[in-house]
N, C-alpha and C. Protein backbone atom coordinates (compact mmCIF):
# COMPACT_ATOMS: atom_id res chain seq x y z
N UNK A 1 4.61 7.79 -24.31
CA UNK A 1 3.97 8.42 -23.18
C UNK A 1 4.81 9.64 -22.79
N UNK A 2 4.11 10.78 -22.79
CA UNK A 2 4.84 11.91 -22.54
C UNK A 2 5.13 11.81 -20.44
N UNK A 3 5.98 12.79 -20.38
CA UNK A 3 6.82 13.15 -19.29
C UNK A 3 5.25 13.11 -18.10
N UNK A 4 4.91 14.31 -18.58
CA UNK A 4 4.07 14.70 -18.20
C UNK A 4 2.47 13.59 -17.46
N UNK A 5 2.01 12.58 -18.50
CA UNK A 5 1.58 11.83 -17.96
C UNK A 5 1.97 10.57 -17.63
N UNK A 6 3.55 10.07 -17.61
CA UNK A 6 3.87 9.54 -16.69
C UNK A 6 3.43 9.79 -15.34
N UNK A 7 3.96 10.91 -14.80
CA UNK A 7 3.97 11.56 -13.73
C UNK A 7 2.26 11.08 -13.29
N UNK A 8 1.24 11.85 -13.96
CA UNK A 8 0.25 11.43 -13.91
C UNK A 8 -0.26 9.67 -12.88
N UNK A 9 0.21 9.06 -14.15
CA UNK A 9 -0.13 7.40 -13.47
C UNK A 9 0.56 7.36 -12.64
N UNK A 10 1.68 7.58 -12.18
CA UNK A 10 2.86 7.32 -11.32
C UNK A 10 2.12 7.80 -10.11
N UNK A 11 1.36 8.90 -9.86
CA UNK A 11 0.55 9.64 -8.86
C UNK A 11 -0.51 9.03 -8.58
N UNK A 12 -1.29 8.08 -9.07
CA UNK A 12 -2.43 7.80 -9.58
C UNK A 12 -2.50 6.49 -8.74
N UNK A 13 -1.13 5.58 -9.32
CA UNK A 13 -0.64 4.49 -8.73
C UNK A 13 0.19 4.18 -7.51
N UNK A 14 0.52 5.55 -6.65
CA UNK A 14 0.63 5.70 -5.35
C UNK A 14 -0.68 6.10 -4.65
N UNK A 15 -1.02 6.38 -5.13
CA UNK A 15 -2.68 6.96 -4.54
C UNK A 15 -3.25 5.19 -4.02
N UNK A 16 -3.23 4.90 -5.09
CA UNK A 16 -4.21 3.50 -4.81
C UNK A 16 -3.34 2.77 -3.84
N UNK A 17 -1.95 2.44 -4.37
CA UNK A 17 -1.36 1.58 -3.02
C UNK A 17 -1.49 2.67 -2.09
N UNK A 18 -1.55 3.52 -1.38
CA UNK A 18 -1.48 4.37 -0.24
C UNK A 18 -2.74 4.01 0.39
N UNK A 19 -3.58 4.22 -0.40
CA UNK A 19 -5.38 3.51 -0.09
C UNK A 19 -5.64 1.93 0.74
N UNK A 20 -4.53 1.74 -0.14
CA UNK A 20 -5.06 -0.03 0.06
C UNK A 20 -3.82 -0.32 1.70
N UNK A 21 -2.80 0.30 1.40
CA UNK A 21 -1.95 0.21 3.07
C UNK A 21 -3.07 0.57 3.78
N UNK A 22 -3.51 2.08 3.31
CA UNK A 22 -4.48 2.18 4.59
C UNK A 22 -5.22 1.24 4.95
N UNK A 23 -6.00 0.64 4.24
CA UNK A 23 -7.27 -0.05 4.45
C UNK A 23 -6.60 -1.37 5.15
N UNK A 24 -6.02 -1.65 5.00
CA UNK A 24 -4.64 -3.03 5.46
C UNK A 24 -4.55 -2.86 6.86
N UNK A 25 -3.63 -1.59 7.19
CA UNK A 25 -3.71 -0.76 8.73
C UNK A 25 -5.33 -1.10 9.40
N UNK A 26 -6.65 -0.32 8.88
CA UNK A 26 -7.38 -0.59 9.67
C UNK A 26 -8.37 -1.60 9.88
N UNK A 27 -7.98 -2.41 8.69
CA UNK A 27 -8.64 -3.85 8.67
C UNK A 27 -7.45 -4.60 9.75
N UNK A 28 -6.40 -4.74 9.79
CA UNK A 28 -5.80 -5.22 11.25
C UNK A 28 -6.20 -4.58 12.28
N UNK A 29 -6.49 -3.42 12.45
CA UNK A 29 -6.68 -2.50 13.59
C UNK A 29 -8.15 -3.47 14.47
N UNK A 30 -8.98 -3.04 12.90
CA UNK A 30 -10.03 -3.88 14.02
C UNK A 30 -10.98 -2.75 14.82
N UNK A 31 -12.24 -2.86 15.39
CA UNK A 31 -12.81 -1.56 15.67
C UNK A 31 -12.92 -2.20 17.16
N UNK A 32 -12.57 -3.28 17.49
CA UNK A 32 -12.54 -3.80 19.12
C UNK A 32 -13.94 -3.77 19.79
N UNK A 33 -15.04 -3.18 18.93
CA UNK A 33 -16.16 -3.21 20.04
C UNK A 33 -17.39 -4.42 18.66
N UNK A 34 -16.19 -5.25 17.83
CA UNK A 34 -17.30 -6.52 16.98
C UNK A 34 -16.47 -7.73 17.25
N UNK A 35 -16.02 -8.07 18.37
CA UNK A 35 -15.51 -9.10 18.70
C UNK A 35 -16.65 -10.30 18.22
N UNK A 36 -16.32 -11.29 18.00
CA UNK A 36 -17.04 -12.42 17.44
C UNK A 36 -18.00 -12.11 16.23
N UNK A 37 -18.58 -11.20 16.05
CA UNK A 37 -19.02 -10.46 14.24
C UNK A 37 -18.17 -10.93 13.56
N UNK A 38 -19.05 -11.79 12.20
CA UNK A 38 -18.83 -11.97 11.22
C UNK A 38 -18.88 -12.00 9.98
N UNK A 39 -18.56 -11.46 8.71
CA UNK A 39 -19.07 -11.03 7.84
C UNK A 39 -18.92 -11.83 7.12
N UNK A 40 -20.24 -12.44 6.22
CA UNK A 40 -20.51 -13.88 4.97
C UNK A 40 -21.47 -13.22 4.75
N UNK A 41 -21.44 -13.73 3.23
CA UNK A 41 -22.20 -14.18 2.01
C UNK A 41 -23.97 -13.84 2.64
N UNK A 42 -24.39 -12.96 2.03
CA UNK A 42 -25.90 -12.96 2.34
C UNK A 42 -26.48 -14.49 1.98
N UNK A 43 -27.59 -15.25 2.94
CA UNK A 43 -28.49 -16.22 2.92
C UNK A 43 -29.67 -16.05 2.40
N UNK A 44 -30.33 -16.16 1.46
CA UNK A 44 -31.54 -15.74 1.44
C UNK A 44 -32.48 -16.03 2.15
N UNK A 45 -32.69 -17.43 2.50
CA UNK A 45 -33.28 -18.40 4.03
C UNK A 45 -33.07 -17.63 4.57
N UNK A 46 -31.89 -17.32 5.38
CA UNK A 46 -31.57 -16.68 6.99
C UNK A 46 -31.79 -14.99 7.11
N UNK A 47 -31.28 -14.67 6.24
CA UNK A 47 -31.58 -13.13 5.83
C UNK A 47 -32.14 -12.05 5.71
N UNK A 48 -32.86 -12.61 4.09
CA UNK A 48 -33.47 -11.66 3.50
C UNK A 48 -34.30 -10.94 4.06
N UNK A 49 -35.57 -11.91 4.92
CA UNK A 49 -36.46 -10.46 5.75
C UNK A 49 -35.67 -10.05 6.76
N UNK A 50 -34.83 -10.09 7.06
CA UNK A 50 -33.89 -9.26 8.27
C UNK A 50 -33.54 -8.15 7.52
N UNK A 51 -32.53 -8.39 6.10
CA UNK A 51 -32.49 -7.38 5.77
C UNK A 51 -33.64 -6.45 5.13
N UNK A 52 -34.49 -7.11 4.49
CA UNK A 52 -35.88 -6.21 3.97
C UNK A 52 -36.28 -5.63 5.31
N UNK A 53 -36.67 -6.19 6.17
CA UNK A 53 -37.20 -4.98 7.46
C UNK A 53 -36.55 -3.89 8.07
N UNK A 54 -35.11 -4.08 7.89
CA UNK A 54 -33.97 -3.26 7.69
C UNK A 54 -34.19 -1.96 6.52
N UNK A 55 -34.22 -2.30 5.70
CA UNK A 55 -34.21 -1.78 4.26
C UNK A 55 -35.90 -1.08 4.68
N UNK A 56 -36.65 -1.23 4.78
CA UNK A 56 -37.83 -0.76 4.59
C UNK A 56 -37.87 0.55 6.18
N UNK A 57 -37.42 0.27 7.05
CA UNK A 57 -37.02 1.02 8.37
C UNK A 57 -36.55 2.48 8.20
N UNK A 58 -35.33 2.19 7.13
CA UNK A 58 -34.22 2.69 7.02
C UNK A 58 -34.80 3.51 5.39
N UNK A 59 -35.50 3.25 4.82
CA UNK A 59 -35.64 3.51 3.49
C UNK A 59 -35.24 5.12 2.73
N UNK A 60 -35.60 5.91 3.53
CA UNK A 60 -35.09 7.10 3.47
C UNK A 60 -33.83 7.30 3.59
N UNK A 61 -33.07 7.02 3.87
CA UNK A 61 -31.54 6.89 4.26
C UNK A 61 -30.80 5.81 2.95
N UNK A 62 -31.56 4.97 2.42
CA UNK A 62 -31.18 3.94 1.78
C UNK A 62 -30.82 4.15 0.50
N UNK A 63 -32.10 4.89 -0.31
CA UNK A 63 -32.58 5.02 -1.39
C UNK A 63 -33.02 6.77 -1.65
N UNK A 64 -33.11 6.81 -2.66
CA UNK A 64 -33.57 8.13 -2.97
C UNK A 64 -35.25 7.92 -3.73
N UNK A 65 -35.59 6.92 -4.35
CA UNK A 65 -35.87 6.26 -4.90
C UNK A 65 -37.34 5.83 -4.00
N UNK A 66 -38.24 6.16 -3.96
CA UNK A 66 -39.60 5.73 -3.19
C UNK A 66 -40.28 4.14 -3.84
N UNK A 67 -40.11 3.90 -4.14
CA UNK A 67 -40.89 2.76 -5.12
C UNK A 67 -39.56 1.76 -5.17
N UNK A 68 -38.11 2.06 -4.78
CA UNK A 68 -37.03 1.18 -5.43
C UNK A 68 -37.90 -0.59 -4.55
N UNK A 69 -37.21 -1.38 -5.42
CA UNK A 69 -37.26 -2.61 -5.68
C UNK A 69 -36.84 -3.46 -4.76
N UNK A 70 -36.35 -2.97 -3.56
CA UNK A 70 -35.49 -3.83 -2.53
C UNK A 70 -35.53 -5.53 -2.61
N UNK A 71 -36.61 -5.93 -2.74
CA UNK A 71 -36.75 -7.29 -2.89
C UNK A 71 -35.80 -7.84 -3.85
N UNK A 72 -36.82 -7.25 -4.98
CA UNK A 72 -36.21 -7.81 -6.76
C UNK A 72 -34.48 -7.47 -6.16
N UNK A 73 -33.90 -6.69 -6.10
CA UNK A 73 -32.36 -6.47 -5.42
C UNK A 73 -31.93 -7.20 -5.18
N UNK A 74 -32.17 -7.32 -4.14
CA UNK A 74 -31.72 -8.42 -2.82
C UNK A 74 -31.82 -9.61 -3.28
N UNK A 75 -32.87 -10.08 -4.36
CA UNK A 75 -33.08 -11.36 -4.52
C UNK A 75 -32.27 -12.34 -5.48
N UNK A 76 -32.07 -10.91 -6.42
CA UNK A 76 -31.48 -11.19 -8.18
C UNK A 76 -29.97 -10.55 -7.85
N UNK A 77 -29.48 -10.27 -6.95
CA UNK A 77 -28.08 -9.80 -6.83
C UNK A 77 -27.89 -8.65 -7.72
N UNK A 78 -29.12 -7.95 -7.30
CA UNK A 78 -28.96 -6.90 -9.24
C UNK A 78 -29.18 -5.28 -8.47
N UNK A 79 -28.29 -4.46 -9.03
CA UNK A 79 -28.21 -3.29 -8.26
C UNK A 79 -29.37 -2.39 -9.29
N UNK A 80 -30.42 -2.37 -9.77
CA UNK A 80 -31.25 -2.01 -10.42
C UNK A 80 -31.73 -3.53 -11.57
N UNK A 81 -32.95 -2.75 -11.98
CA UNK A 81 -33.54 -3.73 -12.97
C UNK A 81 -33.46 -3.69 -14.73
N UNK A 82 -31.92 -3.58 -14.77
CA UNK A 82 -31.28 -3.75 -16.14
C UNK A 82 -30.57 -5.28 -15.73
N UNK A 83 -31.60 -6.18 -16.89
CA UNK A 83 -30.47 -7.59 -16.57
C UNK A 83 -29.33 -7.74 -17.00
N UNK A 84 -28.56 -6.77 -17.40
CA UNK A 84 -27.36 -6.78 -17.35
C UNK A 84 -26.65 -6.71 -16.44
N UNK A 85 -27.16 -6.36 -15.18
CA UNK A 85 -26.52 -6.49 -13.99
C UNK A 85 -26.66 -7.24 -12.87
N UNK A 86 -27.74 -8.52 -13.46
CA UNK A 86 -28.05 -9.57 -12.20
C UNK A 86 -27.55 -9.85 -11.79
N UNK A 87 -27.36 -10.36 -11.14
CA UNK A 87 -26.07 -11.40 -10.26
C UNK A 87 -24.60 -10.37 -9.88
N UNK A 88 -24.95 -9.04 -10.43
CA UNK A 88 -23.76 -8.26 -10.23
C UNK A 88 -23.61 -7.75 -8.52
N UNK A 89 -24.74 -7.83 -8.16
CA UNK A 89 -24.58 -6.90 -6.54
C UNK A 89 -24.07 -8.17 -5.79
N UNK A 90 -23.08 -7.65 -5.26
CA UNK A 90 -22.67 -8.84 -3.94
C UNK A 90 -23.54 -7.89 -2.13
N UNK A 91 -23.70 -9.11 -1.98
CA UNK A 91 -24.16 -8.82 -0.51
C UNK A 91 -23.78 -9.45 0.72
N UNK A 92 -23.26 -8.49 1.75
CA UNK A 92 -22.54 -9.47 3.06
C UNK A 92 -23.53 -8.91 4.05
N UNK A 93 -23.33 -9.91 5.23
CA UNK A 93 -24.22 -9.16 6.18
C UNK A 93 -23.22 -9.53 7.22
N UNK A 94 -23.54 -8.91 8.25
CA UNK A 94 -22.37 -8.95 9.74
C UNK A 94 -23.35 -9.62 11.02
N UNK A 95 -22.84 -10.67 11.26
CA UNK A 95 -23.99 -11.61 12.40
C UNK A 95 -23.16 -11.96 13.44
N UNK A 96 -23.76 -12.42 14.37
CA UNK A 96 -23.25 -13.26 15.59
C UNK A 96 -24.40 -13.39 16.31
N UNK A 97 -23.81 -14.80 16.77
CA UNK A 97 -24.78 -15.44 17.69
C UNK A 97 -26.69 -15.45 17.24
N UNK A 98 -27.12 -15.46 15.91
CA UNK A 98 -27.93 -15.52 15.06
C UNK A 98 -28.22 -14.22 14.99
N UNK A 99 -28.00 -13.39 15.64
CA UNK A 99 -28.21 -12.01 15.58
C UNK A 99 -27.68 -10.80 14.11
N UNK A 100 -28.36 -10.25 13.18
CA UNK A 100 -27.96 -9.65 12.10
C UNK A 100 -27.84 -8.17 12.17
N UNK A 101 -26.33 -7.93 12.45
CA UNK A 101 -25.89 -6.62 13.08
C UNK A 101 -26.56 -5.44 11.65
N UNK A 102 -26.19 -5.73 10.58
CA UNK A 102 -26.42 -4.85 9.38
C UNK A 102 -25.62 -5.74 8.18
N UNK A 103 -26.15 -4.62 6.78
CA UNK A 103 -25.70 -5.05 5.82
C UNK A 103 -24.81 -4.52 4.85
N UNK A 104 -24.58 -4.91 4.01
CA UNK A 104 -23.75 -4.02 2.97
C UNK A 104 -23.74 -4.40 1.59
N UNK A 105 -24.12 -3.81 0.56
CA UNK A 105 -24.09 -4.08 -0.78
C UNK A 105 -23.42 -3.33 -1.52
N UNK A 106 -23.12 -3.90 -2.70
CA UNK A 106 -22.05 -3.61 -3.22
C UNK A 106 -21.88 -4.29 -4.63
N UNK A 107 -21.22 -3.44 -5.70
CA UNK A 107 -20.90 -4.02 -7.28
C UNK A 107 -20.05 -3.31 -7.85
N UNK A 108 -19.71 -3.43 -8.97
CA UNK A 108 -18.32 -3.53 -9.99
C UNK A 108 -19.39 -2.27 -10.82
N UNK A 109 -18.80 -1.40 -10.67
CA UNK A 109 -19.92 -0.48 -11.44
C UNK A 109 -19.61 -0.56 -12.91
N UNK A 110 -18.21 -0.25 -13.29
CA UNK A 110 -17.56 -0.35 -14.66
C UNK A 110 -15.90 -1.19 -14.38
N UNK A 111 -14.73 -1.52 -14.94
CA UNK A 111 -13.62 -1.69 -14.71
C UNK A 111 -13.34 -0.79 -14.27
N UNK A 112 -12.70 -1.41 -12.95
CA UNK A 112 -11.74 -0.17 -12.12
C UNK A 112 -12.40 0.81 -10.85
N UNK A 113 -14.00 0.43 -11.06
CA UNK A 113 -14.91 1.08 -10.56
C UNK A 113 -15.52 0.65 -9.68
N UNK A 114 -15.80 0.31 -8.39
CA UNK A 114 -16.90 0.34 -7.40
C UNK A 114 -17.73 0.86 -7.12
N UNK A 115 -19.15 0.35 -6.60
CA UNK A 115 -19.96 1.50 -5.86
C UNK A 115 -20.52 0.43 -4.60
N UNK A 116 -20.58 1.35 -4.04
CA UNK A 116 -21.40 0.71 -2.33
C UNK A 116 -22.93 1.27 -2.63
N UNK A 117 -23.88 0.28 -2.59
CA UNK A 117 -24.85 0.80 -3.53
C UNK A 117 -25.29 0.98 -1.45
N UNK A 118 -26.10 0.15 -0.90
CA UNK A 118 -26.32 0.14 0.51
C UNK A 118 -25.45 -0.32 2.10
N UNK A 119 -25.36 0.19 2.69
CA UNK A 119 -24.88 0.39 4.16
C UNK A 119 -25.95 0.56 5.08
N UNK A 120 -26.47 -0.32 5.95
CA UNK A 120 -27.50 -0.87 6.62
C UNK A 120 -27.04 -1.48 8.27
N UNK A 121 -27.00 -0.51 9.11
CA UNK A 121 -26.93 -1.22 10.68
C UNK A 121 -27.97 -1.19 11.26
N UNK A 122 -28.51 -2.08 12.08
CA UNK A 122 -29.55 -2.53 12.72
C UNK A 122 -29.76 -1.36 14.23
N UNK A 123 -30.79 -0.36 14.03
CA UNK A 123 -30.92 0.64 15.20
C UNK A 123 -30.54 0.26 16.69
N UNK A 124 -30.28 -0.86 16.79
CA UNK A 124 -29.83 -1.10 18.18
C UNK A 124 -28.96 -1.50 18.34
N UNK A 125 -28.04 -1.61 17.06
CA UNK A 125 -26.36 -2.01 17.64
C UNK A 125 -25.38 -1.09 16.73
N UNK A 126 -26.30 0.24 16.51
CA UNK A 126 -25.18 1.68 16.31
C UNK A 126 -24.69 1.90 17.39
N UNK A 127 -23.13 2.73 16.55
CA UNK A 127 -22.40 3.06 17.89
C UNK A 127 -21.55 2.38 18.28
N UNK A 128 -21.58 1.22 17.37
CA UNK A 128 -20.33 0.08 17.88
C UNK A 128 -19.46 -0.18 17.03
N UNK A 129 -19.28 0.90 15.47
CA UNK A 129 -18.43 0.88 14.99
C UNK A 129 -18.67 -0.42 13.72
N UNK A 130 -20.17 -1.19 13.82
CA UNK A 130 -20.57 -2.38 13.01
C UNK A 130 -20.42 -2.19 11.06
N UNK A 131 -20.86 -0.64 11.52
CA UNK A 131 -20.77 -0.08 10.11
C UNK A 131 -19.21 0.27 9.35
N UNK A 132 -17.96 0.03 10.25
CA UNK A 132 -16.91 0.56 9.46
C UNK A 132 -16.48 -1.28 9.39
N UNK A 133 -16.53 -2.04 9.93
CA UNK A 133 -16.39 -3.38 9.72
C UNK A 133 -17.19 -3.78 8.37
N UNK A 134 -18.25 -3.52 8.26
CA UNK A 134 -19.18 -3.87 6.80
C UNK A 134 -18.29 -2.86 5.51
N UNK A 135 -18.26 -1.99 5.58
CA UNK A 135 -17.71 -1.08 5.06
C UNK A 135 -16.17 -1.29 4.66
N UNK A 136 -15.33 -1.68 5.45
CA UNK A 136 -14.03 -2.45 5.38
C UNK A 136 -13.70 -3.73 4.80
N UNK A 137 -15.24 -4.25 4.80
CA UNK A 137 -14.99 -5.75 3.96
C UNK A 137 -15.05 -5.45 3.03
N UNK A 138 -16.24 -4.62 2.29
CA UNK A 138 -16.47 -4.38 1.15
C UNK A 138 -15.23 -3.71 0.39
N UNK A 139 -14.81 -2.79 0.73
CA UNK A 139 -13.67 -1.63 0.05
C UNK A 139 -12.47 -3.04 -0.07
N UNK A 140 -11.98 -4.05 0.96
CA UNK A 140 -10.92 -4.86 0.47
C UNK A 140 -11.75 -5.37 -0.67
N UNK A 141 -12.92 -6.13 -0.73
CA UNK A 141 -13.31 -7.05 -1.77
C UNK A 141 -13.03 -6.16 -2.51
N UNK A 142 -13.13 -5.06 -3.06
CA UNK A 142 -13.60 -4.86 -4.30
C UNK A 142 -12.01 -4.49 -4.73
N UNK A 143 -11.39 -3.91 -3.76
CA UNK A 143 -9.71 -3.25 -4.09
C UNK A 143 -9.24 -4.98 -4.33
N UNK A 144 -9.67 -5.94 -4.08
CA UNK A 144 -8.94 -6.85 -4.34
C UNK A 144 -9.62 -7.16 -5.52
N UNK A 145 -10.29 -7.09 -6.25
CA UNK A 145 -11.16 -7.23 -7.58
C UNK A 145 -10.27 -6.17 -8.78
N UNK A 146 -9.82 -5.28 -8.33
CA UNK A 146 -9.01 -4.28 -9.20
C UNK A 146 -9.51 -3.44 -9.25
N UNK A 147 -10.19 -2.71 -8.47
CA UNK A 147 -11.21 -1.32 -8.25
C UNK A 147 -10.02 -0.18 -7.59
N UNK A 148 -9.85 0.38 -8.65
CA UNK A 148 -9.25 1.75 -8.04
C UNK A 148 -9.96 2.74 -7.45
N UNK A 149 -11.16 3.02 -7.95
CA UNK A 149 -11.82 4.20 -7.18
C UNK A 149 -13.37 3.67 -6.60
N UNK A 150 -14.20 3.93 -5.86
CA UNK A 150 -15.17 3.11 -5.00
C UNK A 150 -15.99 4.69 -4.61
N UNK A 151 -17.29 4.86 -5.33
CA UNK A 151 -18.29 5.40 -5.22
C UNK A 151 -19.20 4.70 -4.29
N UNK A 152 -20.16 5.96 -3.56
CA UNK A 152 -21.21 6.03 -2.65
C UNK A 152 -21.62 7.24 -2.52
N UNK A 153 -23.18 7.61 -2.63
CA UNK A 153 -23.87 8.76 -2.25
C UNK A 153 -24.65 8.17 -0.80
N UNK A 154 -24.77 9.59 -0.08
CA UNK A 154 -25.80 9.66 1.13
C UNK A 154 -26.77 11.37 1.19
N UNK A 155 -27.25 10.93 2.17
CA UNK A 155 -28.09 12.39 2.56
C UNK A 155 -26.72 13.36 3.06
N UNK A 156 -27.30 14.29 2.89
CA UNK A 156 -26.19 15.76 3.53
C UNK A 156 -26.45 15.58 4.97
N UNK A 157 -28.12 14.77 5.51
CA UNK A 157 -28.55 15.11 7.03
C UNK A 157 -27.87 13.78 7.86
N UNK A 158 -26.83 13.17 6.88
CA UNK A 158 -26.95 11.38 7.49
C UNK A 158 -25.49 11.52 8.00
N UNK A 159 -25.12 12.35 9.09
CA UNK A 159 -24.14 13.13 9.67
C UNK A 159 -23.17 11.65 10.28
N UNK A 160 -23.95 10.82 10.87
CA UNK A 160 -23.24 9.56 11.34
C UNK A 160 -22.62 8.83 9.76
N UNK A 161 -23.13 8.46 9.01
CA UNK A 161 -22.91 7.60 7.79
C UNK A 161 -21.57 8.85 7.31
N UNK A 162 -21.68 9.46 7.32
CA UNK A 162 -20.28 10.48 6.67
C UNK A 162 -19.46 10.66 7.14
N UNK A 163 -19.61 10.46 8.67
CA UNK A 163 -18.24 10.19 10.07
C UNK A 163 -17.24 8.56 9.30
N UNK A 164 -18.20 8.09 8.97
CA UNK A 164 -17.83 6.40 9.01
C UNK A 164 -17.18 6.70 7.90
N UNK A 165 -17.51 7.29 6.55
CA UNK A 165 -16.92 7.29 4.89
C UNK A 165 -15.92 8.08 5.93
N UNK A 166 -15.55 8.81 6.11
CA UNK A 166 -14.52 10.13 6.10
C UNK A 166 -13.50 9.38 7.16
N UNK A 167 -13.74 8.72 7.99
CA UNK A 167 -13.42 7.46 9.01
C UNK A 167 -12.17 7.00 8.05
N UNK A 168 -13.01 6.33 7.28
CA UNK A 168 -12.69 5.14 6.02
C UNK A 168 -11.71 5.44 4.78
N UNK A 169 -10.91 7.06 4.80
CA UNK A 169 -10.48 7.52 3.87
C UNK A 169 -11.22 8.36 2.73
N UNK A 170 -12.69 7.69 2.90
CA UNK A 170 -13.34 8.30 1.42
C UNK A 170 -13.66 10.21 1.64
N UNK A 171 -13.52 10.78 0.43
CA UNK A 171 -13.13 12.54 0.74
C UNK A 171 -14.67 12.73 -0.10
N UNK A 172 -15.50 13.41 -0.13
CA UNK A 172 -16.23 14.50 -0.64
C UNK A 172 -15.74 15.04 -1.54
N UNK A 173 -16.84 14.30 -2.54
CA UNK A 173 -16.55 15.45 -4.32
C UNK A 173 -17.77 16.40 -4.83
N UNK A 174 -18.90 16.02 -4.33
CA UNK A 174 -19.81 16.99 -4.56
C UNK A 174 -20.95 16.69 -3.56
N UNK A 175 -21.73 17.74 -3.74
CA UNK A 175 -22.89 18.07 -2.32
C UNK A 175 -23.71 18.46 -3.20
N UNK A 176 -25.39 18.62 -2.51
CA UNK A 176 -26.50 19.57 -3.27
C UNK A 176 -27.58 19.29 -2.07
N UNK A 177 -28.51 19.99 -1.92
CA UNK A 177 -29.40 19.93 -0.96
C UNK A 177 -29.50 18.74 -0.71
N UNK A 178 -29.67 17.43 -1.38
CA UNK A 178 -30.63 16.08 -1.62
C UNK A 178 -29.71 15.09 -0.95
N UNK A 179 -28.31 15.14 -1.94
CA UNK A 179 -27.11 14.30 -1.99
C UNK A 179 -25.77 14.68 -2.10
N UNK A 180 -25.20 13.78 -0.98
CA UNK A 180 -23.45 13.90 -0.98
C UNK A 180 -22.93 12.84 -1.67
N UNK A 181 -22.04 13.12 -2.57
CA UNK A 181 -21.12 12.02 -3.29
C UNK A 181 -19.79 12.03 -2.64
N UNK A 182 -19.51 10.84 -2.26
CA UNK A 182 -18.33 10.27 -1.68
C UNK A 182 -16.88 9.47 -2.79
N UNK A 183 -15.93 9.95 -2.33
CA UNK A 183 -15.01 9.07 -3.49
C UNK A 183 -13.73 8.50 -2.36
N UNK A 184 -13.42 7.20 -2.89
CA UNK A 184 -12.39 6.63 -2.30
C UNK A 184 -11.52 6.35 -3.35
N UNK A 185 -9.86 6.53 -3.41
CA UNK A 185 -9.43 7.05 -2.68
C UNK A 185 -9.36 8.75 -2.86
């Protein structure tokens, strides 16, 4: 291994622990306004149409995708309809007191790789910070899975959802009228 890309990984591999302190820092920090919120395992019983009416609300914001599959998704743990990836999407949702604040999905895109496929808060309990708690579970799961870098696109107009990534550490790698791509770290 030359000099040169030593240096490289050596940079590469402070980057990620620097990421993951962070995320450490504000996963203790805590956002103080989800006291008793808790984030588990999507139910399909308890759930699913919470989150589908969610998902269908929100759809423009969600998806780029007019026709996408939300169901088949949600149902098959599958971040598209290649069965090579069934059971690949994990899904948490954030509740209290039977109440389903929002959601968050999420998969192993390649080794080393994450993506946050959806980020989903319920229109009447924005503003409380529900979305960097969903968002914070996910980025530990997956940094604890061995994910060095953690992809997500949004709208350029979804001005709140890019407060929360930019919140969260994640920086802006490319833009275009349609879509912003997000990268962590």
């Amino acid at each position: 291994m030359t000099k040169k890309n030593w240096w490289r990984k050596a940079a590469g591999l402070i980057g990620v622990v620097a990421g993951a302190l962070i995320l450490v820092l504000l996963v203790g920090r805590g956002s103080g306004s989800s006291e008793g919120a808790t984030v588990s395992e999507m139910n399909d019983a308890r759930d699913l149409a919470q989150i589908l009416s969610l998902f269908e609300r929100n759809r423009y914001w969600l998806t780029a995708t007019p026709n996408f599959p939300a169901e088949f998704s949600f149902r098959t743990r599958s971040p598209n309809e290649y069965p090579a990836y069934r059971g690949a999407l994990t899904v948490k949702v954030l509740r209290d007191n039977g109440n389903l604040f929002g959601f968050v999905s999420y998969y192993m895109k390649a080794p080393g790789e994450g993506y946050i496929l959806f980020l989903g808060v319920d229109e009447k309990y924005r503003g409380k910070r529900y979305a960097d708690q969903l968002m914070l579970h996910a980025m530990e799961d997956l940094i604890g899975r061995g994910v060095r870098r953690i992809e997500l696109i949004t709208r350029p107009t979804n001005i709140a959802a890019q407060k929360v990534y930019r919140r969260l550490g994640f920086r802006e790698v490319w833009r275009d009228h349609m879509f912003v791509d997000f990268e962590y770290p």
